[in-house]
C-alpha atoms as a PDB file:
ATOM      1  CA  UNK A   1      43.391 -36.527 222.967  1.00  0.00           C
ATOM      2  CA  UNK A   2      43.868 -34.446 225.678  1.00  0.00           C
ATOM      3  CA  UNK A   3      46.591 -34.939 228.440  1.00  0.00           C
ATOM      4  CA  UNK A   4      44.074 -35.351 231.399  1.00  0.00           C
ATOM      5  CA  UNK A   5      42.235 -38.195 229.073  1.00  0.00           C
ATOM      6  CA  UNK A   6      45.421 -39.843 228.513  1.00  0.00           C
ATOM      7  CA  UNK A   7      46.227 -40.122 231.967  1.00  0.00           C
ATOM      8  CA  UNK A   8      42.522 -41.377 232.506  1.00  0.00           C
ATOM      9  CA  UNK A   9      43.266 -44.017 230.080  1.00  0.00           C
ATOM     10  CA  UNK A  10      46.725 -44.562 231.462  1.00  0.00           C
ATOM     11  CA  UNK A  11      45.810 -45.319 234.803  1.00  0.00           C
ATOM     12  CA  UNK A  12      43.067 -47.396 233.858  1.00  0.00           C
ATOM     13  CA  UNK A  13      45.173 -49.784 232.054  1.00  0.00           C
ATOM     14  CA  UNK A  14      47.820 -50.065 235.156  1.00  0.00           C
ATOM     15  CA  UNK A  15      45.149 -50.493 237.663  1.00  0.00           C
ATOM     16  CA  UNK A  16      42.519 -52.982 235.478  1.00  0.00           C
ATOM     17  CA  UNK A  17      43.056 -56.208 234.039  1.00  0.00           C
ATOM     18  CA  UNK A  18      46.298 -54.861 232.791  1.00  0.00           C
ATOM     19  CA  UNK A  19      47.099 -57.479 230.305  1.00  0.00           C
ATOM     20  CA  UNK A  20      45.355 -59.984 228.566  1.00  0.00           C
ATOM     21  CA  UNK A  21      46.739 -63.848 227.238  1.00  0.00           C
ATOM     22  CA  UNK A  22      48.662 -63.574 224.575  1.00  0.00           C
ATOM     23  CA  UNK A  23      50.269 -60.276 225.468  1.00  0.00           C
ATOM     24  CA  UNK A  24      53.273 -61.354 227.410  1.00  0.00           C
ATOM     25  CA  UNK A  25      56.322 -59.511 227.207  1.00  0.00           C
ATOM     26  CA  UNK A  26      54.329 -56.312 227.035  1.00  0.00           C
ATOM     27  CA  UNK A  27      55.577 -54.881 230.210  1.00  0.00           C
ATOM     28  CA  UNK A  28      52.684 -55.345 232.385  1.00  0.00           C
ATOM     29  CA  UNK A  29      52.288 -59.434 231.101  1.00  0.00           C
ATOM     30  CA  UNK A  30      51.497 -61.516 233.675  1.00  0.00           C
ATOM     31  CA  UNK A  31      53.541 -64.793 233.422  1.00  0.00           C
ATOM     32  CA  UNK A  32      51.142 -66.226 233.972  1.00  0.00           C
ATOM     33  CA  UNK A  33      48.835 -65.315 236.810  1.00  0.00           C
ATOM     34  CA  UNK A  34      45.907 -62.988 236.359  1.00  0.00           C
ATOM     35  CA  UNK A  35      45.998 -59.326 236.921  1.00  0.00           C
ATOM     36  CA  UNK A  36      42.470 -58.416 237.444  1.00  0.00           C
ATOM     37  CA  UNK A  37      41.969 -59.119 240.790  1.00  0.00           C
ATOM     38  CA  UNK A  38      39.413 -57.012 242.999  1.00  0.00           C
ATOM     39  CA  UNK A  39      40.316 -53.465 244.518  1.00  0.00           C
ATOM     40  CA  UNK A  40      38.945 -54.132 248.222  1.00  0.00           C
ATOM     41  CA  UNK A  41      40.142 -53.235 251.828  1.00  0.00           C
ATOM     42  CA  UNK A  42      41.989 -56.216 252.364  1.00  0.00           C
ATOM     43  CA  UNK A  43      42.746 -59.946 251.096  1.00  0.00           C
ATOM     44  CA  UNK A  44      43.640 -58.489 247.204  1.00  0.00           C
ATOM     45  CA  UNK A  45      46.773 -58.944 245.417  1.00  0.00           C
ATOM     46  CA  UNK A  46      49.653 -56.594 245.045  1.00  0.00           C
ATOM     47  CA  UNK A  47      51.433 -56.264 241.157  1.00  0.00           C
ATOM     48  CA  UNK A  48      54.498 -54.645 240.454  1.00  0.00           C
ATOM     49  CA  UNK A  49      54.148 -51.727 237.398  1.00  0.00           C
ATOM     50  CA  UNK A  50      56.868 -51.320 234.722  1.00  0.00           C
ATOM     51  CA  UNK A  51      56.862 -47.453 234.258  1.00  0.00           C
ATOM     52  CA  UNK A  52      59.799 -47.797 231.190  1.00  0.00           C
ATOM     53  CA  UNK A  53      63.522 -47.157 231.128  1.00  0.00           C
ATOM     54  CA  UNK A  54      65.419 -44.208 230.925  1.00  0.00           C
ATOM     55  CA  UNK A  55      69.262 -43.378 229.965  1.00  0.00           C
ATOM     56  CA  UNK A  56      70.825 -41.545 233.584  1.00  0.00           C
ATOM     57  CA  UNK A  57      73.111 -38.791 233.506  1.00  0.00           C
ATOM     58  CA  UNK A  58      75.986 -41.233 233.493  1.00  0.00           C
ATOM     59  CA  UNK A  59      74.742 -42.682 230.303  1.00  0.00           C
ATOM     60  CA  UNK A  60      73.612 -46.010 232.281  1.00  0.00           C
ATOM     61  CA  UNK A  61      70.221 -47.531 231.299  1.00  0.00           C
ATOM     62  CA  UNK A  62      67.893 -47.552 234.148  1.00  0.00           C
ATOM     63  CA  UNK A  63      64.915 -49.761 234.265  1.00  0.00           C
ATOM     64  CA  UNK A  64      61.704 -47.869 236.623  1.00  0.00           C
ATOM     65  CA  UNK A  65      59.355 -50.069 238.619  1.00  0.00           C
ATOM     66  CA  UNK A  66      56.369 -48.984 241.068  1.00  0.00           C
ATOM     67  CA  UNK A  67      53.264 -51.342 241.813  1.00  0.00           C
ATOM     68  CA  UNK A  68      49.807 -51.431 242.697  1.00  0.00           C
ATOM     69  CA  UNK A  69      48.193 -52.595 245.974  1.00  0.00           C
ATOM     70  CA  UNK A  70      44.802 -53.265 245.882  1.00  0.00           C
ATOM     71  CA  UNK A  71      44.260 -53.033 249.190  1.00  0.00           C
ATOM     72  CA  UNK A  72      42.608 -49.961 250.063  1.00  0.00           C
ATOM     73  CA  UNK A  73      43.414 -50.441 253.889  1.00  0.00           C
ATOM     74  CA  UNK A  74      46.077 -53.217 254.294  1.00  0.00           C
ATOM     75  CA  UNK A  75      49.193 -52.229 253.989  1.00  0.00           C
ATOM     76  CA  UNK A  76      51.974 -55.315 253.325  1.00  0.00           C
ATOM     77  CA  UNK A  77      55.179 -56.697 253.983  1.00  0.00           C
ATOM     78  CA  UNK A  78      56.962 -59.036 252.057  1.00  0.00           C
ATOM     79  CA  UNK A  79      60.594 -60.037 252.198  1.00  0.00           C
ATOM     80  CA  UNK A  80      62.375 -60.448 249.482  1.00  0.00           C
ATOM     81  CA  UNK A  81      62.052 -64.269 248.860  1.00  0.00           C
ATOM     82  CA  UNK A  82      60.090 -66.795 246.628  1.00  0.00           C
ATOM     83  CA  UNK A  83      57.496 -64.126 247.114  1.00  0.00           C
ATOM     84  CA  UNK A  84      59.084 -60.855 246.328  1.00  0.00           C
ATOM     85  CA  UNK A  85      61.740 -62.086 243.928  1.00  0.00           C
ATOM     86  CA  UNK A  86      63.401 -60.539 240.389  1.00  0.00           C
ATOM     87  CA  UNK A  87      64.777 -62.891 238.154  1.00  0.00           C
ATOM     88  CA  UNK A  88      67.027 -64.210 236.414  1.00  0.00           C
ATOM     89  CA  UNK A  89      69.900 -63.484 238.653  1.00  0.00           C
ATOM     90  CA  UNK A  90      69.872 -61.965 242.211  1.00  0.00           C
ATOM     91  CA  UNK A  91      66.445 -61.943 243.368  1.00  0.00           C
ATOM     92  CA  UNK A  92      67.176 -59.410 245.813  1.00  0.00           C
ATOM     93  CA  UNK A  93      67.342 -55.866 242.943  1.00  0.00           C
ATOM     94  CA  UNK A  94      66.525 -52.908 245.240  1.00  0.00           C
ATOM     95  CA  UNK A  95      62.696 -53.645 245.317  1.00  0.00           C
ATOM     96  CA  UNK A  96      60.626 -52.571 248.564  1.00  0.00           C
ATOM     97  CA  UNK A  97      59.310 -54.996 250.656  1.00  0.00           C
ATOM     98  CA  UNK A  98      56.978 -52.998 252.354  1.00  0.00           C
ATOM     99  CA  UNK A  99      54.015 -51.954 250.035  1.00  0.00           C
ATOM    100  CA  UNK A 100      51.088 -49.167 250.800  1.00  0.00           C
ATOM    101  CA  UNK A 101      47.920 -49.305 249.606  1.00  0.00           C
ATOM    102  CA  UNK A 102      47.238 -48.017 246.164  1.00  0.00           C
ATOM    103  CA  UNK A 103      49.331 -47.051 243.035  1.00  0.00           C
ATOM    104  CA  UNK A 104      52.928 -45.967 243.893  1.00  0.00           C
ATOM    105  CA  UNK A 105      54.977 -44.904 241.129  1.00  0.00           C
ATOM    106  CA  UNK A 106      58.739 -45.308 240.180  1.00  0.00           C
ATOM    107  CA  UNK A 107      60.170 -46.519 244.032  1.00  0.00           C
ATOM    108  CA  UNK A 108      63.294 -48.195 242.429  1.00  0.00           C
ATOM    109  CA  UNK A 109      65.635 -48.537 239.620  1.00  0.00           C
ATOM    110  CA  UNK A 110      67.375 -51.232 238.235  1.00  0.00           C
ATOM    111  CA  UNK A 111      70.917 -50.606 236.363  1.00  0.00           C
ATOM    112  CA  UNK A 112      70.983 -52.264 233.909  1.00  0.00           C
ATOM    113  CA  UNK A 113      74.572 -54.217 232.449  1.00  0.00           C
ATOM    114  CA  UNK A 114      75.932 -52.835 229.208  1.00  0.00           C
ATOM    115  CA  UNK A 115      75.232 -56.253 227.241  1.00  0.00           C
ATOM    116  CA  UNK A 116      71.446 -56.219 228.597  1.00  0.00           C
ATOM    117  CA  UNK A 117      70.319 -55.910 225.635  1.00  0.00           C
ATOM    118  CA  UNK A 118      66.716 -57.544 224.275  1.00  0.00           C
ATOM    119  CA  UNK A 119      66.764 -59.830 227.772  1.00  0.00           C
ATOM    120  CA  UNK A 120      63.874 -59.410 230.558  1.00  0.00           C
ATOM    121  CA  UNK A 121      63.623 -59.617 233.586  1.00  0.00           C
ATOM    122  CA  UNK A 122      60.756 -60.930 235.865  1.00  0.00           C
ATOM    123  CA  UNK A 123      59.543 -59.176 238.956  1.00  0.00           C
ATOM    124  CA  UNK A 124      57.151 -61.688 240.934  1.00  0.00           C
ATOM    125  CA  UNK A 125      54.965 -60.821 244.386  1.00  0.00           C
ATOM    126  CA  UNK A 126      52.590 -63.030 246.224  1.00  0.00           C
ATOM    127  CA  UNK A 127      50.247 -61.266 248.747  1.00  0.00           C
ATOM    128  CA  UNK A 128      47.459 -62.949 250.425  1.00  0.00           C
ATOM    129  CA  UNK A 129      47.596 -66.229 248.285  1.00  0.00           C
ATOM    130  CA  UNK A 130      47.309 -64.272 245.008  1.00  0.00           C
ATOM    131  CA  UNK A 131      50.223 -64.171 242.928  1.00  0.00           C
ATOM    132  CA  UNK A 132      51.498 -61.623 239.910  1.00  0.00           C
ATOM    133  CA  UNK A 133      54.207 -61.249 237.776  1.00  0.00           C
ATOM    134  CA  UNK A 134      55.311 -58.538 234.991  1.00  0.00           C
ATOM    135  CA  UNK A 135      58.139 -58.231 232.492  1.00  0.00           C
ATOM    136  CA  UNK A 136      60.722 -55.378 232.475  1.00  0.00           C
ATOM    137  CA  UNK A 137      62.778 -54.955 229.546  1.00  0.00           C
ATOM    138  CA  UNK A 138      64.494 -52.217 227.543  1.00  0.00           C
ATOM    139  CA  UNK A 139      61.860 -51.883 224.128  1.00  0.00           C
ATOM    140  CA  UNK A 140      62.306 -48.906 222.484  1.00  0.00           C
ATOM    141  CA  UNK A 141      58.691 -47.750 223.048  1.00  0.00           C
ATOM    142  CA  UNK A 142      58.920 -47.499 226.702  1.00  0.00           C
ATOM    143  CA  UNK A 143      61.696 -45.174 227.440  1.00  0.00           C
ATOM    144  CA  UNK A 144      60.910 -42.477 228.873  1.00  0.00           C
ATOM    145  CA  UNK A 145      62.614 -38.779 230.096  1.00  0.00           C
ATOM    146  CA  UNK A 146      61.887 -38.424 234.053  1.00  0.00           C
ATOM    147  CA  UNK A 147      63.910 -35.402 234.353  1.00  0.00           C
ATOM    148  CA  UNK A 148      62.511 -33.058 231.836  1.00  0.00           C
ATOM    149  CA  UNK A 149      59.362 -32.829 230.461  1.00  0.00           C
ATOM    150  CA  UNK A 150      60.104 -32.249 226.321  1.00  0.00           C
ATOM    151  CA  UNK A 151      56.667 -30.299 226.306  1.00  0.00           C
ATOM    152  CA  UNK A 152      57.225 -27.658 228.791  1.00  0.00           C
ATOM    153  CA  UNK A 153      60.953 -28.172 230.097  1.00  0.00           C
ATOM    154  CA  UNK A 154      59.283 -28.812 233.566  1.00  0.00           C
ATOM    155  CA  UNK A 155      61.841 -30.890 235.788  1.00  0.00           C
ATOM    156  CA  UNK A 156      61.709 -33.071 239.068  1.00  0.00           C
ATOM    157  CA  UNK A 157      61.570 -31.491 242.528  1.00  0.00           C
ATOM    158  CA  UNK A 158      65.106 -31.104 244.240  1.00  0.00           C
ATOM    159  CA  UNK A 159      65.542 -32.454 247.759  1.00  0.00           C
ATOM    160  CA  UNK A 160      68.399 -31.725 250.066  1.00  0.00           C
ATOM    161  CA  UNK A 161      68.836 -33.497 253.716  1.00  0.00           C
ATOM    162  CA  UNK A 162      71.411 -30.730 254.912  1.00  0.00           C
ATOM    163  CA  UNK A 163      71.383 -27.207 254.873  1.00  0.00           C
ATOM    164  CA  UNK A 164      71.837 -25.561 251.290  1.00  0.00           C
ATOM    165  CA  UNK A 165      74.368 -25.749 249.869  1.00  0.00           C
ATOM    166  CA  UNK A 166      74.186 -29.461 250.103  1.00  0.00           C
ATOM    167  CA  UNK A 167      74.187 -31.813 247.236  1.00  0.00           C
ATOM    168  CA  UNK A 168      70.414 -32.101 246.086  1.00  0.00           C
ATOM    169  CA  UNK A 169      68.598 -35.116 244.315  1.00  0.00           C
ATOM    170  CA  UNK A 170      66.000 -34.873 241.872  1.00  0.00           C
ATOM    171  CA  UNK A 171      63.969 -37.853 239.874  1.00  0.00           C
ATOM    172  CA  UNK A 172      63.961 -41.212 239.912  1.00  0.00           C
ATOM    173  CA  UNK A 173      65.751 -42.936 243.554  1.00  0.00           C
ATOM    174  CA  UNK A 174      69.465 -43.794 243.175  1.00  0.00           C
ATOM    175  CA  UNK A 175      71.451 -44.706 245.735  1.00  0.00           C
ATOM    176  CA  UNK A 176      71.353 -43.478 249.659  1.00  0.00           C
ATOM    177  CA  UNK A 177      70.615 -40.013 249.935  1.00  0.00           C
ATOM    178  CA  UNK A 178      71.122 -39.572 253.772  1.00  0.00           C
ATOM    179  CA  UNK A 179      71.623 -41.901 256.440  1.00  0.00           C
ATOM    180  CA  UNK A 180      70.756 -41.305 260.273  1.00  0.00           C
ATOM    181  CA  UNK A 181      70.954 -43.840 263.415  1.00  0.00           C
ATOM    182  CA  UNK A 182      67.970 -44.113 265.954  1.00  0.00           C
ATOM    183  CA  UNK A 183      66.737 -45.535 269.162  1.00  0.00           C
ATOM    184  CA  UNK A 184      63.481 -47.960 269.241  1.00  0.00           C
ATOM    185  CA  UNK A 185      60.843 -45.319 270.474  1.00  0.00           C
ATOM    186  CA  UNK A 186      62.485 -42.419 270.701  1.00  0.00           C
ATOM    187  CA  UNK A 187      61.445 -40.065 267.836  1.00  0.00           C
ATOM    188  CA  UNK A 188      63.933 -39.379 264.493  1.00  0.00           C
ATOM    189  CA  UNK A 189      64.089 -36.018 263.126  1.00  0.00           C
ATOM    190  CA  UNK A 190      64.144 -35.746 259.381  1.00  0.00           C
ATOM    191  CA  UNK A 191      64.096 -32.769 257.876  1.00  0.00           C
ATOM    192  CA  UNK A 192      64.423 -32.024 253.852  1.00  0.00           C
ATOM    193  CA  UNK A 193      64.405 -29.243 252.057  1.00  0.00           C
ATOM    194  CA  UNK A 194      62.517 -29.402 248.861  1.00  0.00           C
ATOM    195  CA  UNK A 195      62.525 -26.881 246.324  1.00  0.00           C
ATOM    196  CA  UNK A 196      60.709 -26.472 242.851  1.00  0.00           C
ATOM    197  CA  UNK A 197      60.876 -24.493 239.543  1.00  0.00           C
ATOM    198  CA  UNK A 198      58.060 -25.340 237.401  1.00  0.00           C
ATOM    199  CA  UNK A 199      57.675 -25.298 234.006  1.00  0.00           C
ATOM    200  CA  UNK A 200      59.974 -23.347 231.616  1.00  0.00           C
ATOM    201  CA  UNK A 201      57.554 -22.910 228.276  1.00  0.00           C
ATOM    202  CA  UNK A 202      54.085 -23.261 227.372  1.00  0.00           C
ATOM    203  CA  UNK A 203      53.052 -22.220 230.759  1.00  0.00           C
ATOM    204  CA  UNK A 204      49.151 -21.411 230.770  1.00  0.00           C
ATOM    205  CA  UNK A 205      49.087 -18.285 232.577  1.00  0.00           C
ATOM    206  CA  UNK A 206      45.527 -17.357 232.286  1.00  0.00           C
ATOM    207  CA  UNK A 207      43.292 -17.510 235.009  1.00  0.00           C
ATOM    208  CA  UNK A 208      41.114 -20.272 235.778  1.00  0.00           C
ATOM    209  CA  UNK A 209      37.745 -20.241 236.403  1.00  0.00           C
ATOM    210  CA  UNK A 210      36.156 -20.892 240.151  1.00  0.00           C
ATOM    211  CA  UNK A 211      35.389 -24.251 240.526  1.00  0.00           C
ATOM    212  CA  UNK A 212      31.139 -24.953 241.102  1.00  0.00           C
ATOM    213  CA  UNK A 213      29.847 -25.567 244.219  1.00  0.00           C
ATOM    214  CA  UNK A 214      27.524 -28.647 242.947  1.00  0.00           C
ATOM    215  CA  UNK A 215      26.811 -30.108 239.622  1.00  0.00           C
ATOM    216  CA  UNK A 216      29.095 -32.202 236.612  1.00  0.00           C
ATOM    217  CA  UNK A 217      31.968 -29.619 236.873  1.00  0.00           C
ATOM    218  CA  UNK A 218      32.459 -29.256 240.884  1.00  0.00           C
ATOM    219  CA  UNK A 219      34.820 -32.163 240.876  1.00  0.00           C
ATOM    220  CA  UNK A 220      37.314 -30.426 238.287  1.00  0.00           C
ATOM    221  CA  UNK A 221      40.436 -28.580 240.469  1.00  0.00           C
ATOM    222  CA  UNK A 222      40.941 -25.145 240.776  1.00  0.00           C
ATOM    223  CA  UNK A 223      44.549 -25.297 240.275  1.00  0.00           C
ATOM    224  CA  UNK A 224      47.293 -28.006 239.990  1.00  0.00           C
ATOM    225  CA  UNK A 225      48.154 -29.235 243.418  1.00  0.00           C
ATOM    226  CA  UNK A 226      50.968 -27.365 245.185  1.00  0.00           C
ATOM    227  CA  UNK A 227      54.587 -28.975 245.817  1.00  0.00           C
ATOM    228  CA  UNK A 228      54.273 -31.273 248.438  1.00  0.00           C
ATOM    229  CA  UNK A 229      56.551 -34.073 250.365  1.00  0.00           C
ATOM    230  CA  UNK A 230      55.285 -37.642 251.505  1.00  0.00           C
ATOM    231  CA  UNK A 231      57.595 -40.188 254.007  1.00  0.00           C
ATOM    232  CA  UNK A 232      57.017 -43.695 254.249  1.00  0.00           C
ATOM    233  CA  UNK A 233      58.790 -47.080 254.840  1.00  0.00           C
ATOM    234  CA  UNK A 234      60.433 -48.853 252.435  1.00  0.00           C
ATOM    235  CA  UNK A 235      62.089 -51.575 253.661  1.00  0.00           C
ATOM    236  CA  UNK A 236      62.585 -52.528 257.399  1.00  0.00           C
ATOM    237  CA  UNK A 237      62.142 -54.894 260.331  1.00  0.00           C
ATOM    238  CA  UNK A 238      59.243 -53.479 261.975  1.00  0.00           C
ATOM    239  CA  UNK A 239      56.460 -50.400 261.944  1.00  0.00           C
ATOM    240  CA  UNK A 240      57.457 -47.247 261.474  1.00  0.00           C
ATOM    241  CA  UNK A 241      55.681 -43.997 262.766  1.00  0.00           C
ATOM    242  CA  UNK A 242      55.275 -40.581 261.352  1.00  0.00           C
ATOM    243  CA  UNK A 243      54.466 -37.571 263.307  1.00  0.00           C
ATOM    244  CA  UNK A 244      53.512 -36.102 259.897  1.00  0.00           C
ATOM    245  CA  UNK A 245      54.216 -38.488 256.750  1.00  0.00           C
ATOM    246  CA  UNK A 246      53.015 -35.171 254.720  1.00  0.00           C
ATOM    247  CA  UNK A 247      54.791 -32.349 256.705  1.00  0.00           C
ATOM    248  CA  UNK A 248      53.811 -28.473 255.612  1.00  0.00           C
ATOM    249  CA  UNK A 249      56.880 -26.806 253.751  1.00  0.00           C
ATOM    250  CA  UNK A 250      58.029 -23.348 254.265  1.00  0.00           C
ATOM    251  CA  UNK A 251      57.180 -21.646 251.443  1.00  0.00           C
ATOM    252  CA  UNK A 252      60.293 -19.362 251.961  1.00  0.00           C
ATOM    253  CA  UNK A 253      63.262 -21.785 252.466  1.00  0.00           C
ATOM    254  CA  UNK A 254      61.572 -24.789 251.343  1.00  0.00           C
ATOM    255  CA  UNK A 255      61.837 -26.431 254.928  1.00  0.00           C
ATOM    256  CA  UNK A 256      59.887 -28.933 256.389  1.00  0.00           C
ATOM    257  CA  UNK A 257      60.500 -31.471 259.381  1.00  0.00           C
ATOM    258  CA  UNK A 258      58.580 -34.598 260.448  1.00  0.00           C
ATOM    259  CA  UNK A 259      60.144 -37.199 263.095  1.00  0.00           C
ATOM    260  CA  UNK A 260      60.113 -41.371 262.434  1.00  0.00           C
ATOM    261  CA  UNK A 261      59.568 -43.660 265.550  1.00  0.00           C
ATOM    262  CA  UNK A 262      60.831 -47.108 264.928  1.00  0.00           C
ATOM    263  CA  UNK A 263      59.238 -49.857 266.703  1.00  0.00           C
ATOM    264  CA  UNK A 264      61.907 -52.474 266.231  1.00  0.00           C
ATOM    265  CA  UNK A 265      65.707 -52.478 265.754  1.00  0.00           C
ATOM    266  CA  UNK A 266      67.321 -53.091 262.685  1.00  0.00           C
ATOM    267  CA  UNK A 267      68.151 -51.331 259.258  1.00  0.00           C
ATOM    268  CA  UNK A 268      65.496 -49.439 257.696  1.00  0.00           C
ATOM    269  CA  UNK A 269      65.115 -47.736 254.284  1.00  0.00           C
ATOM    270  CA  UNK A 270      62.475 -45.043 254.358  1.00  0.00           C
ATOM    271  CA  UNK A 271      60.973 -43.051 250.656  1.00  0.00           C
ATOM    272  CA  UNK A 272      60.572 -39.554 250.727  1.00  0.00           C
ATOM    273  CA  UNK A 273      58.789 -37.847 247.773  1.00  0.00           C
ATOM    274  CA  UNK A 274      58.333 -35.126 246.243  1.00  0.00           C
ATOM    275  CA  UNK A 275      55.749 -34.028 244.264  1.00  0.00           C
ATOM    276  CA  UNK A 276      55.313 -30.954 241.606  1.00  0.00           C
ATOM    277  CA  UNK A 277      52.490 -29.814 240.168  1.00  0.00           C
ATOM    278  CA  UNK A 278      52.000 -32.595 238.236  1.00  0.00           C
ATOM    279  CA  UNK A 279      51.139 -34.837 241.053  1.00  0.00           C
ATOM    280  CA  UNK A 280      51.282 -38.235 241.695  1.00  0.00           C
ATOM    281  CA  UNK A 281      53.541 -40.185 238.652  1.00  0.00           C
ATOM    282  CA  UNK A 282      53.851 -36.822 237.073  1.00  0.00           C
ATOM    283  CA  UNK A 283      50.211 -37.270 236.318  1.00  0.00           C
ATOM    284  CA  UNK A 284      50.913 -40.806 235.023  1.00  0.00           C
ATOM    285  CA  UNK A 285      53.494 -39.221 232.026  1.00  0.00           C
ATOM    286  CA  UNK A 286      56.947 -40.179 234.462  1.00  0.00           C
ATOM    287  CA  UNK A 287      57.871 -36.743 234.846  1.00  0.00           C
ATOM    288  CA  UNK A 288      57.924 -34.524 237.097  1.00  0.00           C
ATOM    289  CA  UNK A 289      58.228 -35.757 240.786  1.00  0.00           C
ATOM    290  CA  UNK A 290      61.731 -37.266 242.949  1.00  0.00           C
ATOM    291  CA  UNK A 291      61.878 -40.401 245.102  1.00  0.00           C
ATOM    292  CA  UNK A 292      64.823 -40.845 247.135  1.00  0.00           C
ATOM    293  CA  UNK A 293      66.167 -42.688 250.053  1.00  0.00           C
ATOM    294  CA  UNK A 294      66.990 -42.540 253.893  1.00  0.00           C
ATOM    295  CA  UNK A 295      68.883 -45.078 255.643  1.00  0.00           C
ATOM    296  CA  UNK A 296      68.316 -45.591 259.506  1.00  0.00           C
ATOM    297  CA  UNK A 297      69.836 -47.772 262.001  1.00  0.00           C
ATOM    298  CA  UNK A 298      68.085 -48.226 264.432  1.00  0.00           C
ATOM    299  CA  UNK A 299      69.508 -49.849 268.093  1.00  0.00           C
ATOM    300  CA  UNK A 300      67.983 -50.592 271.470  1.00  0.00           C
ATOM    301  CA  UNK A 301      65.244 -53.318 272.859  1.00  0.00           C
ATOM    302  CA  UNK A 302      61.988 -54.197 270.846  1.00  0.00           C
ATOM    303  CA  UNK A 303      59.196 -52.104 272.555  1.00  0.00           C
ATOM    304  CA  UNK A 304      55.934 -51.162 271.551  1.00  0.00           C
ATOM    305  CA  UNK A 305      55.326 -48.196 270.357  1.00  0.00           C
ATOM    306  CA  UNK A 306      51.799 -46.579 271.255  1.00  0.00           C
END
């Protein structure tokens, strides 16, 4: 099977009726509210999406979550709560609680204890009315290696928030990468610098063929997407506005700047990501694109931001 069909079927599973009864404790189990609801602009349900575990660079093991609105237009907050909760334990493990429409992939780790073992954990969100749950645990067939591709020795994009040579991060989020302070309404600069180096072996170098104008085969790319960088909120108080969530980068130093207008005070956590080639989820296979973190405070009187 090739990998494009694979990812066909893999995103298929993660945005269908993703399990079935009698399949909890599969990774994607509900427990035990129904998956399958409708993909719509607004009024659908939003599940979290167990991408698999993977061993750090420190040796920790590092459970992977994303999720799936199914909202095609309504974006949604939800604090963490009885409706956004992890269990058992703290329900409050990192998660966001500020979800965009559609399938986002790997937004936050868990670390895991040393004695975790065979237990689960639970990851539960209710979103207009509808409520979903899935299991995250450590099984064997669900690790996975977000840092290197085995087939080609591809690897994450690095991002850096200073000038180089500043310490860069690369694959799934851990930790704060950079932290700022704002004003409400006054515009944030963020700038990253985001830098790639593709695959190492087994790199198709021949050239591909021009795509049709019309017809079966006009929807197939030319060529894998180029790197790019997204922004959005992660957690936070209020709105947040991007001049550009997907800024241009400098092809020569890898550059690119956006601003963040906050429309509330408080602590925010915003994503940046960064895609390779691969696109988005590493083309559903985990590897290769980087997720990291911004913290803001932000000070100054609620106003509304136009």
């Amino acid at each position: 099977m090739s990998r494009s069909l694979i990812t066909v079927v893999a995103a298929i599973v993660i945005a269908g009726p993703l399990a079935q009864a009698g399949q909890q404790g599969r990774g994607q189990a509900p427990v035990p509210y129904p998956l399958s609801n409708p993909i719509r602009e607004r009024g659908s349900s939003v599940t979290g999406a167990f991408e698999g575990w993977y061993y750090d660079t420190d040796g920790s093991a590092n459970l992977l979550v994303g999720y799936f609105n199914r909202n095609t237009k309504q974006e949604i907050d939800i604090p963490v709560g009885p409706d956004n909760r992890i269990e058992p334990g703290d329900a409050d493990r990192g998660q966001p609680t500020h979800f965009l429409t559609s399938r986002q992939w790997g937004v936050f780790t868990i670390r895991l204890p040393k004695d975790f073992g065979a237990k689960e954990l639970t990851w539960t969100l209710t979103a207009n009315g509808q409520t979903n749950a899935i299991t995250l645990h450590t099984r064997p067939d669900w690790i996975l290696a977000p840092f290197e591709d085995p087939a080609n020795k591809n690897t994450p994009p690095a991002l850096r928030f200073a000038a180089p040579p500043s310490p860069t991060f690369s694959g799934p989020p851990s930790g704060v990468a950079a932290s700022y302070t704002a004003i409400v309404g006054t515009p944030l600069p963020l700038t990253v610098w985001a830098t790639d180096d593709g695959p190492k072996i087994n790199i198709d170098d021949a050239p591909r063929p021009a795509r049709p104008r019309s017809g079966t085969w006009a929807a197939l790319p030319n060529a894998p997407p180029p790197l790019s960088v997204a922004w959005s909120l992660f957690r936070g108080p209020a709105a947040v506005t991007f001049d550009n969530a997907k800024p241009a980068i400098d092809k020569a130093s890898g550059r690119t700047v956006t601003t963040a207008t906050f429309a509330a005070p408080g602590d925010y956590l915003l994503r940046v990501q960064a895609n390779d080639s691969t696109g988005d989820g590493g083309g559903g296979f985990q590897c290769c694109w980087t997720n990291a973190y911004v913290r803001v405070a932000v000070s100054g009187p609620t106003t509304t931001v136009y």
